[in-house]
PDB file of N, CA and C in Angstrom:
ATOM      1  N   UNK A   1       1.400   1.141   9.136  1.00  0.00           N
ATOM      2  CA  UNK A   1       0.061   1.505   8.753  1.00  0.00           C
ATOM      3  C   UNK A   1      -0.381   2.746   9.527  1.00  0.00           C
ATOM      4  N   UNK A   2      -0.441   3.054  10.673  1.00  0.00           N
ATOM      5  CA  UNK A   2      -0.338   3.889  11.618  1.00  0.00           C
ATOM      6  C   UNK A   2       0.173   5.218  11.157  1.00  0.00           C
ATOM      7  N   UNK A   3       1.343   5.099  10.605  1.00  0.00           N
ATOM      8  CA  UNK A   3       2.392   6.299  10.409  1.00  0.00           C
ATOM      9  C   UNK A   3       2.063   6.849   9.371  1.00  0.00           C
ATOM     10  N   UNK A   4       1.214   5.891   8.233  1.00  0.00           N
ATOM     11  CA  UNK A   4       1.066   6.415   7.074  1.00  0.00           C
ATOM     12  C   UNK A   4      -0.287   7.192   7.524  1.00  0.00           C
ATOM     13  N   UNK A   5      -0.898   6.720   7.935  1.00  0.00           N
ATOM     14  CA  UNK A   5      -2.453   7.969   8.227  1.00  0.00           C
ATOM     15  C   UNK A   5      -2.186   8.990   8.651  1.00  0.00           C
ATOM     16  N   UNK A   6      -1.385   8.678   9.963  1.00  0.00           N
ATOM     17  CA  UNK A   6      -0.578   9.927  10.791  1.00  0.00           C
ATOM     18  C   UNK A   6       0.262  10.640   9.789  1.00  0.00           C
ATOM     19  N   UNK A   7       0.890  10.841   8.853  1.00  0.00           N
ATOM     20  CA  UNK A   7       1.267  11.184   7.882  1.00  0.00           C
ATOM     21  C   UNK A   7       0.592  12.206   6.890  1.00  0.00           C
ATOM     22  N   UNK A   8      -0.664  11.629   6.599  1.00  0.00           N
ATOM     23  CA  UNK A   8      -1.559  12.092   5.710  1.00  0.00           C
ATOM     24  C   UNK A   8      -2.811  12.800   6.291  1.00  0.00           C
ATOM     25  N   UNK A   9      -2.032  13.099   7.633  1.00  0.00           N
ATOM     26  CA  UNK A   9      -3.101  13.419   8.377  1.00  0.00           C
ATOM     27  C   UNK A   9      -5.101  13.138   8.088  1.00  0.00           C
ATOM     28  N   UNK A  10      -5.025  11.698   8.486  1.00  0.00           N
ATOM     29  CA  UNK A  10      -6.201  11.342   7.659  1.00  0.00           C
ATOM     30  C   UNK A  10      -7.549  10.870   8.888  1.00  0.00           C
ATOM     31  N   UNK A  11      -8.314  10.908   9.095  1.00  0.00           N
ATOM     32  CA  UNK A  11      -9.935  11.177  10.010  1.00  0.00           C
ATOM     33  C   UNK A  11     -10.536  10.284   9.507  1.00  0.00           C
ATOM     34  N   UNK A  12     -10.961  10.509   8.481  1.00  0.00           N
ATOM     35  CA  UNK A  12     -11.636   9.425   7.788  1.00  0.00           C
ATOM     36  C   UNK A  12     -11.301   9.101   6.155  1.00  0.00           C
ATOM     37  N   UNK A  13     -11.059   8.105   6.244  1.00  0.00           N
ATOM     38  CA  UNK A  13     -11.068   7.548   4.822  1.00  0.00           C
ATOM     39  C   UNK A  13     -10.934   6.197   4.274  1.00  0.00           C
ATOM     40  N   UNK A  14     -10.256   5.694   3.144  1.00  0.00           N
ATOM     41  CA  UNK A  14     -10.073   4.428   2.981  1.00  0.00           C
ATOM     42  C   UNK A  14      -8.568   3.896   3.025  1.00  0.00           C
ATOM     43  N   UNK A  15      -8.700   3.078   3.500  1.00  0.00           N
ATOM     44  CA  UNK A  15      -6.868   2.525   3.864  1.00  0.00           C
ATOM     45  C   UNK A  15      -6.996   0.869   2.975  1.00  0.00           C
ATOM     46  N   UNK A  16      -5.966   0.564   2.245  1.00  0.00           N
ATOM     47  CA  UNK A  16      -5.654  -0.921   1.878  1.00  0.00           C
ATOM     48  C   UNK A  16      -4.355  -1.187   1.662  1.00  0.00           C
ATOM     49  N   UNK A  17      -3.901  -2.408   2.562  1.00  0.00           N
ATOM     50  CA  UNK A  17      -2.850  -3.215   2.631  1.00  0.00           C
ATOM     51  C   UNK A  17      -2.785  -4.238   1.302  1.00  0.00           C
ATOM     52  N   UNK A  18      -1.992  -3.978   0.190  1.00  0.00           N
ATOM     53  CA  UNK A  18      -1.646  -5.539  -0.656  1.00  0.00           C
ATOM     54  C   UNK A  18      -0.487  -6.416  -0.363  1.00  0.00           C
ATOM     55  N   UNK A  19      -0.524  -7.296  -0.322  1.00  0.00           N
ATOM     56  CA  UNK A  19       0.944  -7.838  -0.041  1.00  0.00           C
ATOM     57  C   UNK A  19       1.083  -9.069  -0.918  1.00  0.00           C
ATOM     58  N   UNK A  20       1.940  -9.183  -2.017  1.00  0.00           N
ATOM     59  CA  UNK A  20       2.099  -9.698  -3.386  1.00  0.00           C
ATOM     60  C   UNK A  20       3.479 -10.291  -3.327  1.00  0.00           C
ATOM     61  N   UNK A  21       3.548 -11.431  -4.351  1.00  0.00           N
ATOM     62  CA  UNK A  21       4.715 -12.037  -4.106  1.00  0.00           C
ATOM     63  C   UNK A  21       4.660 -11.587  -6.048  1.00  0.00           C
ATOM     64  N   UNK A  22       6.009 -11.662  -6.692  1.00  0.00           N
ATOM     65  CA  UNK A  22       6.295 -11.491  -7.949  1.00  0.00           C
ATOM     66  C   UNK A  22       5.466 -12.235  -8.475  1.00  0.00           C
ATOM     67  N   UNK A  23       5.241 -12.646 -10.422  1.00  0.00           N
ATOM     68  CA  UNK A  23       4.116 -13.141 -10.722  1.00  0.00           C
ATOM     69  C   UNK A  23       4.753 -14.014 -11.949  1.00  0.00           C
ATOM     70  N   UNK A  24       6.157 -14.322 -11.083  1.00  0.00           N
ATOM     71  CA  UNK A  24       6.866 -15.061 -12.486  1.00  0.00           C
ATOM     72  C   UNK A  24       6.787 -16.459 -12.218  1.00  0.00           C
ATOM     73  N   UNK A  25       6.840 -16.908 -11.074  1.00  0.00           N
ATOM     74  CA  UNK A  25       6.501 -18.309 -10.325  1.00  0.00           C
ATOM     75  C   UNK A  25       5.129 -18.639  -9.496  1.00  0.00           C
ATOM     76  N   UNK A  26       3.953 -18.773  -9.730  1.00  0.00           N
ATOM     77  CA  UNK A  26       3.313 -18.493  -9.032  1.00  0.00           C
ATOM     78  C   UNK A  26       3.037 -20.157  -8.725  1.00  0.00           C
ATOM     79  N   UNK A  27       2.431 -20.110  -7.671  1.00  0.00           N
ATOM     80  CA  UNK A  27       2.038 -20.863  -6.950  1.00  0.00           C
ATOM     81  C   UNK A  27       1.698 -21.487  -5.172  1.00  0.00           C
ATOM     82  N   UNK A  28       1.506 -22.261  -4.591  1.00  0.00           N
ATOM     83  CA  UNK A  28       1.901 -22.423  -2.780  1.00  0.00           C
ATOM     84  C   UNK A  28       3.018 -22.107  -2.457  1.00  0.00           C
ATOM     85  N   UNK A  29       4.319 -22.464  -2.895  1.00  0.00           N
ATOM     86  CA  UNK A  29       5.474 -22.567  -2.336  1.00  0.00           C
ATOM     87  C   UNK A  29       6.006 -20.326  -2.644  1.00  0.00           C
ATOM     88  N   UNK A  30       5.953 -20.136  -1.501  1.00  0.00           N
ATOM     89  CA  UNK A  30       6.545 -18.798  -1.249  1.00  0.00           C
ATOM     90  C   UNK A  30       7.777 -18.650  -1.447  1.00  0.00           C
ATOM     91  N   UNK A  31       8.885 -19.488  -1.607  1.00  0.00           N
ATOM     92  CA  UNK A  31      10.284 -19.853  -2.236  1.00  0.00           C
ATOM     93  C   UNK A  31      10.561 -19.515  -3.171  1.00  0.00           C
ATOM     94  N   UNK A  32       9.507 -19.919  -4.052  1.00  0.00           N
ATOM     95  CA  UNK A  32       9.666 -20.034  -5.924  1.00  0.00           C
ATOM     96  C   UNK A  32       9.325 -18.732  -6.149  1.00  0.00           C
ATOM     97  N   UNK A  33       9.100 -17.449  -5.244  1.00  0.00           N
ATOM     98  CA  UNK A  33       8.745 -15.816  -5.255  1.00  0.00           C
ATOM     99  C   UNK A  33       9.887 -15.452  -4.283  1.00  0.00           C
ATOM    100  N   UNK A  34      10.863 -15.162  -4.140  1.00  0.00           N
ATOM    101  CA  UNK A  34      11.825 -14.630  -3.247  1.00  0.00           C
ATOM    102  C   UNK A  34      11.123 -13.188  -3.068  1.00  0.00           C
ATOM    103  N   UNK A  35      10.711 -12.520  -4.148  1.00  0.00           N
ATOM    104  CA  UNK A  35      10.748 -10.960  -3.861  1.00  0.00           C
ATOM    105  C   UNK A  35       9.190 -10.197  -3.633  1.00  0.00           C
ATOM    106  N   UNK A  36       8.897 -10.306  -2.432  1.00  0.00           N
ATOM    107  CA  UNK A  36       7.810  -9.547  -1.774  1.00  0.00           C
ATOM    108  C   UNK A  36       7.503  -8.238  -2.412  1.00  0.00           C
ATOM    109  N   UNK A  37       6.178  -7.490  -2.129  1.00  0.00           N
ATOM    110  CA  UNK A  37       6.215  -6.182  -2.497  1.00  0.00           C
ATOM    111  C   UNK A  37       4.373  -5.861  -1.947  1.00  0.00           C
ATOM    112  N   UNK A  38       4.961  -4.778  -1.094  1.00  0.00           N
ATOM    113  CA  UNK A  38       3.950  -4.138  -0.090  1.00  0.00           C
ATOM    114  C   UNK A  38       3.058  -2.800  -0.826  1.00  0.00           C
ATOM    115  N   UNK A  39       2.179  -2.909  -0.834  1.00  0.00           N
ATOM    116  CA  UNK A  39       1.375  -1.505  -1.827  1.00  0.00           C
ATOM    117  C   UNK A  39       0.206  -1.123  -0.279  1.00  0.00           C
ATOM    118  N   UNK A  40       0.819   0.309  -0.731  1.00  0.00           N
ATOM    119  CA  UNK A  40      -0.822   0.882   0.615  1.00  0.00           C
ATOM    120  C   UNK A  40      -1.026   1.868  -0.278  1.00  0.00           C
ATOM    121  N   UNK A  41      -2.633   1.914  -0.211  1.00  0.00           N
ATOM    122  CA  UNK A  41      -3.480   2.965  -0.413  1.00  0.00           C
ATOM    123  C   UNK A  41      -3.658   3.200   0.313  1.00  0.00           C
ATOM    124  N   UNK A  42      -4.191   4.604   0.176  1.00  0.00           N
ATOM    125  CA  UNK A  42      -4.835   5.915   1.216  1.00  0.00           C
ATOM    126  C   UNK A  42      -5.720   6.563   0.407  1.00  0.00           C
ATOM    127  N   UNK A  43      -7.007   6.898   0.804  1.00  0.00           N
ATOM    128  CA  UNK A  43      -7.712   7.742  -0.267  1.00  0.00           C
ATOM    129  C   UNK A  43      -8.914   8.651   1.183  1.00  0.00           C
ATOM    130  N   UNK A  44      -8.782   9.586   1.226  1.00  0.00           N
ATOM    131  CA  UNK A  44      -9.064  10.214   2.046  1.00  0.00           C
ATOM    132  C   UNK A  44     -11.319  10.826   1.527  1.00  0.00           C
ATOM    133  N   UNK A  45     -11.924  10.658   2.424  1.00  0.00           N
ATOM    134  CA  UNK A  45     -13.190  10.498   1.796  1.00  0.00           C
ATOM    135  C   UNK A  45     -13.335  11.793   1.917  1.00  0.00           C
ATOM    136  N   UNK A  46     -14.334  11.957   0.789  1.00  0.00           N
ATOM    137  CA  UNK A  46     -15.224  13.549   0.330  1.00  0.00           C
ATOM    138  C   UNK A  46     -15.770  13.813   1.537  1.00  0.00           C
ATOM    139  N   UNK A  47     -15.365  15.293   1.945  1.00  0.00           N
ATOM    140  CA  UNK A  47     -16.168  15.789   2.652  1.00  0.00           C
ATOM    141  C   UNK A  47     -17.666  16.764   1.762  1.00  0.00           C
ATOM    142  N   UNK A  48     -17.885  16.591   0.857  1.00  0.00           N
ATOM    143  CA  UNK A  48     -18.863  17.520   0.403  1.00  0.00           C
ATOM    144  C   UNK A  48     -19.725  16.391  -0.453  1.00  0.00           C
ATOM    145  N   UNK A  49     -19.695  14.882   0.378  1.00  0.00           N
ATOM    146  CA  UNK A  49     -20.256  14.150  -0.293  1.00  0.00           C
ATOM    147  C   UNK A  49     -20.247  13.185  -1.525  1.00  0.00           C
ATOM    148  N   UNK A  50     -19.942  13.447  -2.499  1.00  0.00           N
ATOM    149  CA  UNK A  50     -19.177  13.110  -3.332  1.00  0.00           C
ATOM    150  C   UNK A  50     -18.423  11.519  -2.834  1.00  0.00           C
ATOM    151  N   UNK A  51     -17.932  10.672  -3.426  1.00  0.00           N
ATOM    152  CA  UNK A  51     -17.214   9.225  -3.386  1.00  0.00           C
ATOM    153  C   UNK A  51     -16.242   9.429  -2.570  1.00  0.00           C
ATOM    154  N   UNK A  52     -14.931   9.705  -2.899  1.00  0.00           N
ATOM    155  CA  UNK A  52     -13.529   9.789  -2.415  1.00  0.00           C
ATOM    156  C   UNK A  52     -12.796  10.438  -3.359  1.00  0.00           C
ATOM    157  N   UNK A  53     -11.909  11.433  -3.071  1.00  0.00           N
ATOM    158  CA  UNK A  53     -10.717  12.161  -3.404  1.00  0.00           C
ATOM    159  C   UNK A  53     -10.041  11.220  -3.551  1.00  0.00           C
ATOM    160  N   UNK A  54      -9.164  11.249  -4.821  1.00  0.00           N
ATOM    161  CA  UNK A  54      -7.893  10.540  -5.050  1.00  0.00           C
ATOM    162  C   UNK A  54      -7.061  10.525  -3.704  1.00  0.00           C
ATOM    163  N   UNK A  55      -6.290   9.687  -3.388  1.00  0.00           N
ATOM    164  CA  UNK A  55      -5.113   9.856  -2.094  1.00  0.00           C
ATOM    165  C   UNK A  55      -3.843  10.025  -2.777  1.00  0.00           C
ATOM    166  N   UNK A  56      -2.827   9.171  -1.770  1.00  0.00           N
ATOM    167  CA  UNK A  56      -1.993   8.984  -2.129  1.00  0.00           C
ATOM    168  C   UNK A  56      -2.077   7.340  -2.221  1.00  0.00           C
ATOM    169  N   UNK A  57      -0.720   6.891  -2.919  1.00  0.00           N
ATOM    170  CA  UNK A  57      -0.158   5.539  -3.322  1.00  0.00           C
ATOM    171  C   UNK A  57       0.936   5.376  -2.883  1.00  0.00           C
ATOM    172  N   UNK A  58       1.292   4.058  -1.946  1.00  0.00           N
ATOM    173  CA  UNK A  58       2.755   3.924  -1.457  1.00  0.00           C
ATOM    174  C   UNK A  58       3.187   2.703  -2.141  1.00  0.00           C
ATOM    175  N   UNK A  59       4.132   2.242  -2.396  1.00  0.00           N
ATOM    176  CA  UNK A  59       4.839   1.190  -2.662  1.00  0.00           C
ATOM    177  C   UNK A  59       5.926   0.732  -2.186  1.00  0.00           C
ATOM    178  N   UNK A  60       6.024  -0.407  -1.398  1.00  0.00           N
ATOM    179  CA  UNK A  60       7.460  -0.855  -0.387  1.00  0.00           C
ATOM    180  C   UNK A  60       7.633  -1.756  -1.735  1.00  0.00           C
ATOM    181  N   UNK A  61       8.728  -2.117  -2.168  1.00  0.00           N
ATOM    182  CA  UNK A  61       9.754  -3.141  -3.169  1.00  0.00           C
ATOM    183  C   UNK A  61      10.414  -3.811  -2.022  1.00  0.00           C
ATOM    184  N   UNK A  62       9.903  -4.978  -2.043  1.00  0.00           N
ATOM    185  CA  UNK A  62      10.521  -6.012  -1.493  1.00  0.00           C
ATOM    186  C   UNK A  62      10.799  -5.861   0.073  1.00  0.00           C
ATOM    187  N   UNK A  63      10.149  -7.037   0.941  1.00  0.00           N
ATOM    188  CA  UNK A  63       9.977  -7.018   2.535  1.00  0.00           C
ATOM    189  C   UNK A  63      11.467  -6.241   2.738  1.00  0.00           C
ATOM    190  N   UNK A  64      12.770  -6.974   2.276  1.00  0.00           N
ATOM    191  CA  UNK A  64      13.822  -6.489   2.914  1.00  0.00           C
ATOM    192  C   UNK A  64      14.371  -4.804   2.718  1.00  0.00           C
ATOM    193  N   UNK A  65      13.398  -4.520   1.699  1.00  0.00           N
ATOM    194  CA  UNK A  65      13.672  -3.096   1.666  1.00  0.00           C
ATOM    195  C   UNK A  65      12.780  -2.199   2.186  1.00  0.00           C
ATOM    196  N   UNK A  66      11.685  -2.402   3.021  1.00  0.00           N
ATOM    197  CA  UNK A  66      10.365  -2.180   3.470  1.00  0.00           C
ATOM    198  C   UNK A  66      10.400  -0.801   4.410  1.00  0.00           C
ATOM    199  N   UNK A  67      11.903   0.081   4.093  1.00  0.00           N
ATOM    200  CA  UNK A  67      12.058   1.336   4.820  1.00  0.00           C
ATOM    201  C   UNK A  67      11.936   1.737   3.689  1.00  0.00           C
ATOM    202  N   UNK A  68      12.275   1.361   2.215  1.00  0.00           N
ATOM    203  CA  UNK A  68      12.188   2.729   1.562  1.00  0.00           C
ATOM    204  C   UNK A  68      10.646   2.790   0.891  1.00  0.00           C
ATOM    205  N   UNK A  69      10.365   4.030   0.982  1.00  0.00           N
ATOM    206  CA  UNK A  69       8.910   4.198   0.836  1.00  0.00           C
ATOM    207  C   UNK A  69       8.817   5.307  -0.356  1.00  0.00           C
ATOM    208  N   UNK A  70       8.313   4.614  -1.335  1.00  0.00           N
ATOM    209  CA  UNK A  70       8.238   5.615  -3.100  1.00  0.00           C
ATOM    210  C   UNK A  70       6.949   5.762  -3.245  1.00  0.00           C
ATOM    211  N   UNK A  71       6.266   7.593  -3.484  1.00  0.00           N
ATOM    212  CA  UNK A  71       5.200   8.008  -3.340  1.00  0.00           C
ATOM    213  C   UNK A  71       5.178   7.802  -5.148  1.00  0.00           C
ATOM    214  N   UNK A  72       3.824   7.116  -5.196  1.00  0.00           N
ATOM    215  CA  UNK A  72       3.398   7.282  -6.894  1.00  0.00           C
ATOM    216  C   UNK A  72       2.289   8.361  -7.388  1.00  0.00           C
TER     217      UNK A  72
END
């Protein structure tokens, strides 16, 4: 989380963590979802007032692959 601001060289803005299990088994048991998947936003706020500038979008696929990082 850190690296990604530091990244985007970001001061102020909005940051969100999702953390989702697939949506083919749903339920309590975290088993019946083997495959994790990490989403961060970044949206860096208007300086001229205005809401927020689009950011960027990250997407990790699955905890065990959680180095590779695909910009959308």
């Amino acid at each position: 989380m850190v690296e990604t601001i530091r990244r985007n060289a970001l001061r102020d803005g909005y940051f969100r963590i999702i953390v989702s299990r697939e949506a083919v088994n749903l339920g309590l048991d975290p088993r019946r979802c083997p495959q994790a998947s990490v989403i961060i936003i970044v949206e860096q706020f208007a300086t001229d007032n205005s809401f927020l500038n689009m950011g960027r979008i990250f997407l990790y696929e699955g905890m065990s692959n959680a180095h590779h990082l695909h910009r959308m």
